[in-house]
C-alpha atoms as a PDB file:
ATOM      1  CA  UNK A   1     158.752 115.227  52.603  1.00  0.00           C
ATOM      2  CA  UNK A   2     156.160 117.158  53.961  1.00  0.00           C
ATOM      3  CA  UNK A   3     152.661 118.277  51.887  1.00  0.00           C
ATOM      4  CA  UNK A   4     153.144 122.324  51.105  1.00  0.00           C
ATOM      5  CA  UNK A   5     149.625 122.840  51.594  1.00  0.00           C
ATOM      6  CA  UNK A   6     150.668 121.277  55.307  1.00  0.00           C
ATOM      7  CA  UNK A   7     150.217 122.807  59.064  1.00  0.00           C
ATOM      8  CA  UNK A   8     153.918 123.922  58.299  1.00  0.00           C
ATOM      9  CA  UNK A   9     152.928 126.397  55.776  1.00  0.00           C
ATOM     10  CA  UNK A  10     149.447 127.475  56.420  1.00  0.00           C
ATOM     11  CA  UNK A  11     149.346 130.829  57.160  1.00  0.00           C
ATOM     12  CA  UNK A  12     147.803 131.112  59.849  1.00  0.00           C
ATOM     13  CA  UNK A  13     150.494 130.784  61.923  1.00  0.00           C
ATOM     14  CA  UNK A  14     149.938 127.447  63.613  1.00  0.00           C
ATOM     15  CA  UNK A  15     153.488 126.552  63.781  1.00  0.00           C
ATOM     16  CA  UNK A  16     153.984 129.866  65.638  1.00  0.00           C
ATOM     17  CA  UNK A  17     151.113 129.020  67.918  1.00  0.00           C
ATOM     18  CA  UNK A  18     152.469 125.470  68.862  1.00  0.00           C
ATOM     19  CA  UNK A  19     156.156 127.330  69.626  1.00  0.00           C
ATOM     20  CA  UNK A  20     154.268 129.737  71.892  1.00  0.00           C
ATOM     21  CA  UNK A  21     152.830 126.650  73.776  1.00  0.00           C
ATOM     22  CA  UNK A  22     156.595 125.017  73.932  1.00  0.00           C
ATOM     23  CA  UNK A  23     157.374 127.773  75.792  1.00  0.00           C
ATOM     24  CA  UNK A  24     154.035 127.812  78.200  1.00  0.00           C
ATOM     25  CA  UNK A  25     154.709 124.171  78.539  1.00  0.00           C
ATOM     26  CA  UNK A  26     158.402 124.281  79.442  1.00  0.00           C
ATOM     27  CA  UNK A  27     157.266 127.630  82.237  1.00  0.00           C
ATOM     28  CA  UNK A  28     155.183 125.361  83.729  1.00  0.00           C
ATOM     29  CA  UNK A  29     157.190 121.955  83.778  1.00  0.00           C
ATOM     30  CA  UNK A  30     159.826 123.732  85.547  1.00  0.00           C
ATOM     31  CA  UNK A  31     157.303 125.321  88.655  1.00  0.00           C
ATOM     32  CA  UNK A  32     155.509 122.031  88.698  1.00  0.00           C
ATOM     33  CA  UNK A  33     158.604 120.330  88.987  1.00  0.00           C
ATOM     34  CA  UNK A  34     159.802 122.908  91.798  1.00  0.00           C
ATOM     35  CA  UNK A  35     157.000 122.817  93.946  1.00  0.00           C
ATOM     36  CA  UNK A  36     157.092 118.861  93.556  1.00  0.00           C
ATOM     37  CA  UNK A  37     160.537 119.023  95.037  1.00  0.00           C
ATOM     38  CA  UNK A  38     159.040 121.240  98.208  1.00  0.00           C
ATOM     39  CA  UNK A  39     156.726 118.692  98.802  1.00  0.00           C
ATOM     40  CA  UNK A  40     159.388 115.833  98.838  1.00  0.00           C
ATOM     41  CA  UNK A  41     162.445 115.664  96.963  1.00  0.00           C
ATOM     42  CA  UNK A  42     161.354 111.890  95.606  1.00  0.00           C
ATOM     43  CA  UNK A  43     158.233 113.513  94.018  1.00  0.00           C
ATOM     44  CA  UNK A  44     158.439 114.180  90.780  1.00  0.00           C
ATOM     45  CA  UNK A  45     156.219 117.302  88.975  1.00  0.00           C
ATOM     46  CA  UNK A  46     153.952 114.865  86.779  1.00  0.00           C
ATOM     47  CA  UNK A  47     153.036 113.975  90.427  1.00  0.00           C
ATOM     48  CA  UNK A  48     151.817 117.490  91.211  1.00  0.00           C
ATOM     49  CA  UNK A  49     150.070 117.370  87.948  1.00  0.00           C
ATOM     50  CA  UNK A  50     148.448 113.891  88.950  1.00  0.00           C
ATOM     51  CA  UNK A  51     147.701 115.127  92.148  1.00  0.00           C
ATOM     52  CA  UNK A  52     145.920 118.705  90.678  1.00  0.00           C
ATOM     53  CA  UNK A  53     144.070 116.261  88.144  1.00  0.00           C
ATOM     54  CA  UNK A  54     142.741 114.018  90.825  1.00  0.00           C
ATOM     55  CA  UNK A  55     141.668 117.075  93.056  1.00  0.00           C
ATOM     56  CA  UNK A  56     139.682 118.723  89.983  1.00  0.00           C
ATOM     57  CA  UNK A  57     138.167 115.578  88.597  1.00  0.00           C
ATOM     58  CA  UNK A  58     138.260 113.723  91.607  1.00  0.00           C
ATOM     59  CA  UNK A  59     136.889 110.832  92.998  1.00  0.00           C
ATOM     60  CA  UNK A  60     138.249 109.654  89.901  1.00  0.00           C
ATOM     61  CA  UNK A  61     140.166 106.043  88.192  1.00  0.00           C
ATOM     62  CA  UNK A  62     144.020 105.912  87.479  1.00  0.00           C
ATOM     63  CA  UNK A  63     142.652 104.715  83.667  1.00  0.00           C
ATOM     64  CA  UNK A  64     141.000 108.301  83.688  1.00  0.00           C
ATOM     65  CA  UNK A  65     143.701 110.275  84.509  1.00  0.00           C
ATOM     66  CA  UNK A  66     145.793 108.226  81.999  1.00  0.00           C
ATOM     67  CA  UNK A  67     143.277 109.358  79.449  1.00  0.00           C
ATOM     68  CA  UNK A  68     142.864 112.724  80.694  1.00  0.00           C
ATOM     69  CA  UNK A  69     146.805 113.498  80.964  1.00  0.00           C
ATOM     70  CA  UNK A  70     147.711 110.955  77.454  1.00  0.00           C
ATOM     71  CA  UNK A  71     149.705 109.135  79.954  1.00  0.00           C
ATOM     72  CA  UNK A  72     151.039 105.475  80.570  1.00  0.00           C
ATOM     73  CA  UNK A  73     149.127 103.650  82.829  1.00  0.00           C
ATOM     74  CA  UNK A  74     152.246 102.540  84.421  1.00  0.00           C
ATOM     75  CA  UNK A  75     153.628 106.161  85.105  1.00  0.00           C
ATOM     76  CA  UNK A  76     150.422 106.820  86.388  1.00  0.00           C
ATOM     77  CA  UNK A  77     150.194 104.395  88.512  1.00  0.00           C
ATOM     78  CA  UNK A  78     153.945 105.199  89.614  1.00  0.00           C
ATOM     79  CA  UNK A  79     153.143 108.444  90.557  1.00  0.00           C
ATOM     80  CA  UNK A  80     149.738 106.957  92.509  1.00  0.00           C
ATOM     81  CA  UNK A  81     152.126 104.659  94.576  1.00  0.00           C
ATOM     82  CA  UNK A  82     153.969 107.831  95.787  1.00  0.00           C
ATOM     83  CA  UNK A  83     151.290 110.042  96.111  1.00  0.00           C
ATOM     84  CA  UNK A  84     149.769 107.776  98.706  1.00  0.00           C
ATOM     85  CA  UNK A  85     152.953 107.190 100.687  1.00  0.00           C
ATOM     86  CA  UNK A  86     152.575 110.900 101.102  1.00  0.00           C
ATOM     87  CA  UNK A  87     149.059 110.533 102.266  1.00  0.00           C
ATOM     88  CA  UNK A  88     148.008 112.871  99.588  1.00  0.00           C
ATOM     89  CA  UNK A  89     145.076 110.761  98.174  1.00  0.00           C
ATOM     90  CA  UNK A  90     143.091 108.055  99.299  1.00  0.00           C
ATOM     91  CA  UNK A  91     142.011 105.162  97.394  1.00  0.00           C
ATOM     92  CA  UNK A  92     138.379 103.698  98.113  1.00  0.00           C
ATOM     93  CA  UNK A  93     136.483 100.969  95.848  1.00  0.00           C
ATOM     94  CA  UNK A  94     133.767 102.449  93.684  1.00  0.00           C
ATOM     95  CA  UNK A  95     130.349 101.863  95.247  1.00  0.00           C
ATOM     96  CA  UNK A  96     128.883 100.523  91.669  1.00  0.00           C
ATOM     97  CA  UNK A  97     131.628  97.794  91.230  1.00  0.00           C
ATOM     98  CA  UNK A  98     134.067  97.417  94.166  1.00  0.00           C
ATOM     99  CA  UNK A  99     136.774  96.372  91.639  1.00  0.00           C
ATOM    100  CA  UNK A 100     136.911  99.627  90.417  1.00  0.00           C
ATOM    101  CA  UNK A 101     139.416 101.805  92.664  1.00  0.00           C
ATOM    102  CA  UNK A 102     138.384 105.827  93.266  1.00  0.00           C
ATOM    103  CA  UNK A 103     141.107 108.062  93.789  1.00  0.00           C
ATOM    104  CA  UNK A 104     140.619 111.206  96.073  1.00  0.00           C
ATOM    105  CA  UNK A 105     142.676 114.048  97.500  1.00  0.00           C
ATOM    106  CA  UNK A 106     143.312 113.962 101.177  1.00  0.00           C
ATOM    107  CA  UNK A 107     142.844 116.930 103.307  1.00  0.00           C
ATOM    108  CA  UNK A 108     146.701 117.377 103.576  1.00  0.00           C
ATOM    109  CA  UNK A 109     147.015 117.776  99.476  1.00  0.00           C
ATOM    110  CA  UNK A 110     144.191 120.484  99.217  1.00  0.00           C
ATOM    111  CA  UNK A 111     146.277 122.425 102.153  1.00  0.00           C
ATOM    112  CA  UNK A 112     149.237 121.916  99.802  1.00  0.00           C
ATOM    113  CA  UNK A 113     147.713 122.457  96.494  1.00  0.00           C
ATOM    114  CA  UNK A 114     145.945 125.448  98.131  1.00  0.00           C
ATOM    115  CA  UNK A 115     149.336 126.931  98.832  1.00  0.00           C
ATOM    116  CA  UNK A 116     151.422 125.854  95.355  1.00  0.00           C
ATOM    117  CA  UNK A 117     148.272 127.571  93.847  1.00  0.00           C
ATOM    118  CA  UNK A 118     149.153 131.097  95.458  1.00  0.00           C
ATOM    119  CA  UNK A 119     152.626 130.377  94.063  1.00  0.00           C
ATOM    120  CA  UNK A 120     151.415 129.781  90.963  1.00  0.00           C
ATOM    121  CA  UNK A 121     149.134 132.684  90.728  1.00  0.00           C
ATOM    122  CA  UNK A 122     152.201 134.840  92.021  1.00  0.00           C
ATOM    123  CA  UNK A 123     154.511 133.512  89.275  1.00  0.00           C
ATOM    124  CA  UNK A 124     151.207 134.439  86.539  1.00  0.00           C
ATOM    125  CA  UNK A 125     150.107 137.720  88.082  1.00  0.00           C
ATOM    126  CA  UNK A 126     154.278 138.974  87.749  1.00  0.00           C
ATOM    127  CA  UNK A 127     154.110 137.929  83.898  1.00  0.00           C
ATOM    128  CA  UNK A 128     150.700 139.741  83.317  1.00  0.00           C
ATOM    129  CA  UNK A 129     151.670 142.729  85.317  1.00  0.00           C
ATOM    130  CA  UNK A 130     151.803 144.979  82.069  1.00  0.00           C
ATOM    131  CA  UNK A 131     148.518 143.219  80.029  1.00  0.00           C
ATOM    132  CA  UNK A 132     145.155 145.208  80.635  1.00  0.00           C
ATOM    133  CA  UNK A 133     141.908 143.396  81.516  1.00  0.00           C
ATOM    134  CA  UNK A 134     140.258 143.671  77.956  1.00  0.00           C
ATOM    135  CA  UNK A 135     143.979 141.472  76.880  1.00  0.00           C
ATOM    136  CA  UNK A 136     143.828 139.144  79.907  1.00  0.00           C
ATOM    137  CA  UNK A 137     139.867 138.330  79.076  1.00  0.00           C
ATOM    138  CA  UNK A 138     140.463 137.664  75.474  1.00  0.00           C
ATOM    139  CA  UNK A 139     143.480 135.412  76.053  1.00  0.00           C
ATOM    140  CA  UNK A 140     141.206 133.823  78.673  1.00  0.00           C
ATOM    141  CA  UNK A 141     138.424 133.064  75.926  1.00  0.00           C
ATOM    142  CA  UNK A 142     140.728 131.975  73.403  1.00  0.00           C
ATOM    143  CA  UNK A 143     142.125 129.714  75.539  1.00  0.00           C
ATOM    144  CA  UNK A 144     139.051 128.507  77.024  1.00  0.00           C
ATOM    145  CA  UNK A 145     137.432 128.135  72.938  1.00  0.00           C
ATOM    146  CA  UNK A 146     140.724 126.359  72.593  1.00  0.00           C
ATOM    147  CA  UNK A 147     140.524 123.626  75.461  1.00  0.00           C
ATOM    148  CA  UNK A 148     136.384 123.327  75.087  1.00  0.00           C
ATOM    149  CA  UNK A 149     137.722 121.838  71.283  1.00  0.00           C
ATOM    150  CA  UNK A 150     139.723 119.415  73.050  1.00  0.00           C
ATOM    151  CA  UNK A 151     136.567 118.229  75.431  1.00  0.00           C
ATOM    152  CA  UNK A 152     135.263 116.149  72.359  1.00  0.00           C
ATOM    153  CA  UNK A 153     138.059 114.421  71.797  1.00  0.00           C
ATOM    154  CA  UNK A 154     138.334 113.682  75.380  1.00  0.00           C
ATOM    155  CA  UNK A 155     134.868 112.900  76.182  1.00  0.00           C
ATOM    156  CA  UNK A 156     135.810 110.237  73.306  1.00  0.00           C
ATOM    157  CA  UNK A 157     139.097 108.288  75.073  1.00  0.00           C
ATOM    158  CA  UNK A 158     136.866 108.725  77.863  1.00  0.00           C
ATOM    159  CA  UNK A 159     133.972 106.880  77.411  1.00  0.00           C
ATOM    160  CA  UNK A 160     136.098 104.194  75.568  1.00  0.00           C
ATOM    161  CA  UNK A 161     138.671 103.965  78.723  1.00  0.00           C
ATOM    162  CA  UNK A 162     135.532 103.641  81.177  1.00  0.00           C
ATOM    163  CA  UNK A 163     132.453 101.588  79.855  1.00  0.00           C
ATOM    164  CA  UNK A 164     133.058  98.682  81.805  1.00  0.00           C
ATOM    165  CA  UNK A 165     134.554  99.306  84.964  1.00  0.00           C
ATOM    166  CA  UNK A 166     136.005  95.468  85.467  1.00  0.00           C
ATOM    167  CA  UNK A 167     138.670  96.690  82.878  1.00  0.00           C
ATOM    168  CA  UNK A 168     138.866  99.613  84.389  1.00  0.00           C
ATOM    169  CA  UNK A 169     141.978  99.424  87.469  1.00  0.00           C
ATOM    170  CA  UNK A 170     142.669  95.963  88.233  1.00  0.00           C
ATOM    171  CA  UNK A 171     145.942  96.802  87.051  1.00  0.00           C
ATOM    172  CA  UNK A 172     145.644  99.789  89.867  1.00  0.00           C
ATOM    173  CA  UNK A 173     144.955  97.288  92.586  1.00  0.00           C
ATOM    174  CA  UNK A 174     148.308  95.242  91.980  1.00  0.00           C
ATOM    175  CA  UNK A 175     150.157  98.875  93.570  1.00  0.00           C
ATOM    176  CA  UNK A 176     147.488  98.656  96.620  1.00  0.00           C
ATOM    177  CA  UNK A 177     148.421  95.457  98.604  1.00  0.00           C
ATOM    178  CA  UNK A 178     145.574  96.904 101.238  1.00  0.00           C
ATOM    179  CA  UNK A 179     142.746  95.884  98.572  1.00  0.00           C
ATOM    180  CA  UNK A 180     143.288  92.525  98.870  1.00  0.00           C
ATOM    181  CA  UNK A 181     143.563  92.054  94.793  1.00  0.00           C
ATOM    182  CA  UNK A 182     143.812  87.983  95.898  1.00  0.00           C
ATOM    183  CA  UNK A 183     139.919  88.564  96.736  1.00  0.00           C
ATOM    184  CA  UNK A 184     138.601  91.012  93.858  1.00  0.00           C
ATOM    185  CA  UNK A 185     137.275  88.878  90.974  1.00  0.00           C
ATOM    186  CA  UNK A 186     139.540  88.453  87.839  1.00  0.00           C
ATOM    187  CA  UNK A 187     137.655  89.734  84.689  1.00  0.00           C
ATOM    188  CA  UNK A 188     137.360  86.593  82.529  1.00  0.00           C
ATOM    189  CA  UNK A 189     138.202  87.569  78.663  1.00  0.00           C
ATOM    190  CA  UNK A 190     136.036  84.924  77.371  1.00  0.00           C
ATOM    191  CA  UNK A 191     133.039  86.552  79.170  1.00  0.00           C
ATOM    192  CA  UNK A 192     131.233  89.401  77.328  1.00  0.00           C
ATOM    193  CA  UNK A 193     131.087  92.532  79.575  1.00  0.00           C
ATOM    194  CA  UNK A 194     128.358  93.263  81.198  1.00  0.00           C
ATOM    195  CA  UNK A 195     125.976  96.098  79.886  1.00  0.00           C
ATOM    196  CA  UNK A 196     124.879  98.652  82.422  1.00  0.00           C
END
């Protein structure tokens, strides 16, 4: 039984607010997933979204964008696999510790992205067609107050999901036969990480 004094009843509305987002959510599941299918018809659109993430944050490791996106490691590294057969990122060790692998968009995805992004703006620009510039900056600030909150928490799972970059992708390098994981070194548990 839920608490009264719970998110359920407060009355500020958050219940209303997390609806709201359902619906932003499900708008933008069905584009991404779209514009996945333009790209290639195996591609699904949590690729897209991988791909978008690794062109933003980019050069950056398939344990960050699992931590970034709340994500399986396995899906992520799924959706990796493909992206590559698509030559839409490329994969290079990290100069700091070459067992860590970097991802990077190729010059084919930002020509794509650069082109789902007009679509996208399209689809946004015909669903603010009626809201004035004072409305558009304030939804703009609130959601940029709203995302900054998040940044904590992420900055958190971050800095726990990359101290120590030998636990960072070996579990990458298994879906990248060109790495030769047979050579990288093995992280031995008994071993305390090293401390940068």
């Amino acid at each position: 039984m839920q608490d009264a004094s719970g998110p359920a009843s407060h009355p500020d509305g958050i219940s209303d607010i997390i609806a709201e987002f359902s619906e932003v959510f499900a708008f933008a599941r069905t584009r991404w997933a779209r514009y996945a299918e333009e790209v290639d018809p195996e591609l699904k659109g949590v690729g897209i979204m991988v791909l978008q993430l690794i062109l933003r944050k980019g050069p950056i490791t398939a344990t960050g964008i699992s931590q970034l996106l709340d994500m399986d490691k396995a899906m992520v590294s799924r959706q990796i696999t493909k992206l590559k057969e698509l030559e839409l990122i490329e994969t290079q060790p990290s100069r700091e510790d070459r067992r860590v692998v970097l991802l990077t968009p190729s010059p084919k995805a930002e020509d794509l992205l650069g082109a789902i992004r007009q679509k996208w703006a399209h689809a946004y620009h015909e669903r603010f067609v009626d809201w004035s510039s004072d409305e558009l900056e304030h939804l703009r600030a609130a959601l940029h107050r709203f995302n900054a909150s998040a940044e904590g928490l992420r900055g958190e799972t971050q800095a726990a999901a990359d101290p120590e970059p030998a636990a960072v992708d070996t579990d990458l390098v298994a879906a990248e036969p060109e790495l030769e994981p047979e050579l990288e070194p093995e992280p031995d548990p008994d071993q305390a990480p090293a401390t940068r």
